[in-house]
Protein backbone atom coordinates (compact mmCIF):
# COMPACT_ATOMS: atom_id res chain seq x y z
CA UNK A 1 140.91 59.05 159.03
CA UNK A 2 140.49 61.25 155.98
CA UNK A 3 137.40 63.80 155.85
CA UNK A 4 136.89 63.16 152.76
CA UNK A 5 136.38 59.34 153.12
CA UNK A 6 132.64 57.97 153.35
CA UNK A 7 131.30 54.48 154.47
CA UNK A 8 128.54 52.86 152.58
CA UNK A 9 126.13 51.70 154.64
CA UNK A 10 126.47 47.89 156.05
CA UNK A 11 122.88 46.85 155.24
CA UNK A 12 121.39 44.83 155.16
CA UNK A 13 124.14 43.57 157.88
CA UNK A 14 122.12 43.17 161.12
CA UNK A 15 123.60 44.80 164.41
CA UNK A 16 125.21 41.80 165.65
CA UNK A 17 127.01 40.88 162.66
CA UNK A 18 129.07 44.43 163.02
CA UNK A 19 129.12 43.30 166.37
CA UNK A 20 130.69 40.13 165.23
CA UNK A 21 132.94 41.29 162.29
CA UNK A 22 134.39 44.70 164.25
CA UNK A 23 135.58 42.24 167.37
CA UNK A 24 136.91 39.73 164.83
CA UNK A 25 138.88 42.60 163.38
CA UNK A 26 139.90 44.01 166.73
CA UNK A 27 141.09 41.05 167.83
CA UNK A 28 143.43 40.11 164.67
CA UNK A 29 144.36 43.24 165.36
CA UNK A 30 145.95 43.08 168.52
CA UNK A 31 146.97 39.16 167.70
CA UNK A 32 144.21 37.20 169.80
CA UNK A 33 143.88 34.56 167.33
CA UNK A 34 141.98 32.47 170.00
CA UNK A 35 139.20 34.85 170.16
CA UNK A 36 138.87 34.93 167.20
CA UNK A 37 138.90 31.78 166.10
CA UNK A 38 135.88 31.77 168.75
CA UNK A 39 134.21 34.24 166.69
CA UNK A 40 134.65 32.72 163.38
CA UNK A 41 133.23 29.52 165.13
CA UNK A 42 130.51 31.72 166.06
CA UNK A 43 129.44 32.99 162.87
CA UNK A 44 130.69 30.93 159.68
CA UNK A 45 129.87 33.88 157.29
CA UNK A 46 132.58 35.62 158.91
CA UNK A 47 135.19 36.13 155.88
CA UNK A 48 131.98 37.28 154.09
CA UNK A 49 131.16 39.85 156.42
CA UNK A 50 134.57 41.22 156.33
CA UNK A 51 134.84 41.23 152.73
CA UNK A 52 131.87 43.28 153.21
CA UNK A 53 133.71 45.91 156.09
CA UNK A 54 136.49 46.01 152.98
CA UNK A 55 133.86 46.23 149.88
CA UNK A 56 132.26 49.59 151.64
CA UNK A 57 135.83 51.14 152.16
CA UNK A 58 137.20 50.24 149.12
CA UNK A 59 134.36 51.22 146.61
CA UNK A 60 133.90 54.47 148.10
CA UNK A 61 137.83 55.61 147.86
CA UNK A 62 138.75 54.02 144.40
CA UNK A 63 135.22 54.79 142.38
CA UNK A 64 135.12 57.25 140.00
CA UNK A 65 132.30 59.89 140.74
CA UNK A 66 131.50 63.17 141.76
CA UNK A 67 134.49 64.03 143.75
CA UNK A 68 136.78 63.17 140.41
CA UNK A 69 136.84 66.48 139.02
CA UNK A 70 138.39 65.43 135.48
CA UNK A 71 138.77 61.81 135.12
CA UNK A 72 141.82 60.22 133.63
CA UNK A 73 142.89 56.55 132.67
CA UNK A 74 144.58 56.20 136.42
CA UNK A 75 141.21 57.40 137.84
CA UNK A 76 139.75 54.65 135.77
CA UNK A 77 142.60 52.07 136.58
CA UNK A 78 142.38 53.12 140.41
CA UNK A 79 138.42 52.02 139.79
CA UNK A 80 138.86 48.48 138.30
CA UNK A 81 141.75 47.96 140.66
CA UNK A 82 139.63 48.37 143.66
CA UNK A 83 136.50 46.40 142.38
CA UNK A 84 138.92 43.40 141.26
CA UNK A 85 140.72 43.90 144.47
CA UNK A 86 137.26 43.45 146.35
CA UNK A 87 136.06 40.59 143.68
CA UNK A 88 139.35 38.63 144.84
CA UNK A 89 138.37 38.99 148.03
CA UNK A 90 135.13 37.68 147.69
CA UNK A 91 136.64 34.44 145.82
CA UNK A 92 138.75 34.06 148.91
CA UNK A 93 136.26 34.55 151.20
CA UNK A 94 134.27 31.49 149.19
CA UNK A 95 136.91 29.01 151.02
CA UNK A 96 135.77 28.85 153.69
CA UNK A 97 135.59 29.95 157.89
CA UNK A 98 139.51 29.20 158.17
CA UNK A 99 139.81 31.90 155.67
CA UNK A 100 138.62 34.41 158.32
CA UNK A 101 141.94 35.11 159.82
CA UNK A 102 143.90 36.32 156.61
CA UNK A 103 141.20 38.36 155.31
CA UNK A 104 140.97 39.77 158.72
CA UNK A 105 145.22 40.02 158.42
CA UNK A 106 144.51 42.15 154.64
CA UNK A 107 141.60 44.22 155.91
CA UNK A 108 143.64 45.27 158.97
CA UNK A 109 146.19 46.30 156.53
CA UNK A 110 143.65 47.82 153.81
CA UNK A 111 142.71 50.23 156.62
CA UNK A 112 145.84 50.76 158.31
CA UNK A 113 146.70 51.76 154.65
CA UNK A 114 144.18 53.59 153.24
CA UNK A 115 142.33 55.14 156.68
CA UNK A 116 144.83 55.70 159.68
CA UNK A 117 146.09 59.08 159.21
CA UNK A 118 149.59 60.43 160.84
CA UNK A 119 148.03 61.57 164.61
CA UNK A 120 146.04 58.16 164.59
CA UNK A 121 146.51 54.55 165.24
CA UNK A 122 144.28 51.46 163.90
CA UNK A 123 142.34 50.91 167.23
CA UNK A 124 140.85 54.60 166.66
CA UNK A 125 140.10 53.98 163.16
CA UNK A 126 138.69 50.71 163.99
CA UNK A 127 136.44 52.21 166.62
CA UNK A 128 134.95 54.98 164.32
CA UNK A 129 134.38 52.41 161.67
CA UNK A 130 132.57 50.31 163.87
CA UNK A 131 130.20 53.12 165.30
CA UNK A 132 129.42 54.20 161.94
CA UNK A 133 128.04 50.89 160.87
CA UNK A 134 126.68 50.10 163.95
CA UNK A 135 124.68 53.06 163.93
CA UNK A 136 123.48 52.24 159.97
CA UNK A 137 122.72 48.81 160.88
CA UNK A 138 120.28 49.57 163.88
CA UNK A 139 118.57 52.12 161.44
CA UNK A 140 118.70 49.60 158.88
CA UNK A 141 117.08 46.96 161.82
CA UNK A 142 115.14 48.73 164.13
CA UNK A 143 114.29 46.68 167.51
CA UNK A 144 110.76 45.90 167.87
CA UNK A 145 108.77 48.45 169.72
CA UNK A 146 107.81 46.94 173.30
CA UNK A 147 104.72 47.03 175.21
């Protein structure tokens, strides 16, 4: 995965939702379409929250910001391309659960894309991905403190 490429934190995404949405996206992965379909079945904001996995990577890479030295019209075309990409997304998402499995299908590919470098393969990328938001999202929730 590049260095230079940074997550945005998944929050207010609760721990089990990366839970949910990183296993969805491991198994379309690797083709198990029947878990999950058991997943989507499981949590009907599904295609949201992996519109949301895409929306952090996405944003992140395409904006224009700090590490854009000296903008020009492709870094500004790179920008809109990325939030209308993400927008579509969102429309798609809109559908419905049974729109899970293609968004799951483009994110896979998004990644594979955009974060799986040469000595890699998606599973890794995947992995780190999930870690990072898991980690963000227990900050972001905190368990309560027992007795």
């Amino acid at each position: 995965m590049p260095e230079n490429t940074t997550i945005t934190p998944l929050v207010p995404t609760t721990p089990q939702a990366v839970m949910d949405v990183f296993g969805h996206l491991r198994a379309a992965s690797v083709a198990d379409s029947e878990f999950a379909g058991e997943l989507v079945v499981a949590g009907p904001r599904m295609p949201e929250l992996i519109v949301d996995v895409v929306e952090r990577i996405v944003v992140p890479v395409t904006t224009v910001g700090e590490r854009t030295a000296e903008p020009c019209d492709e870094s500004f075309v790179l920008d809109a391309l990325g939030r209308v990409f993400v927008t579509a997304l969102g429309a798609w998402a809109t559908a419905g659960p049974d729109t899970a499995e293609p968004l799951a299908r483009t994110a896979l590919h998004l990644i594979a894309q955009l974060l799986v470098e040469d000595h890699e393969d998606l599973a890794d990328v995947l992995e780190h991905l999930d870690t990072v938001a898991l980690h963000q999202a227990i900050q972001a929730h905190p368990a309560p403190a027992t007795r």
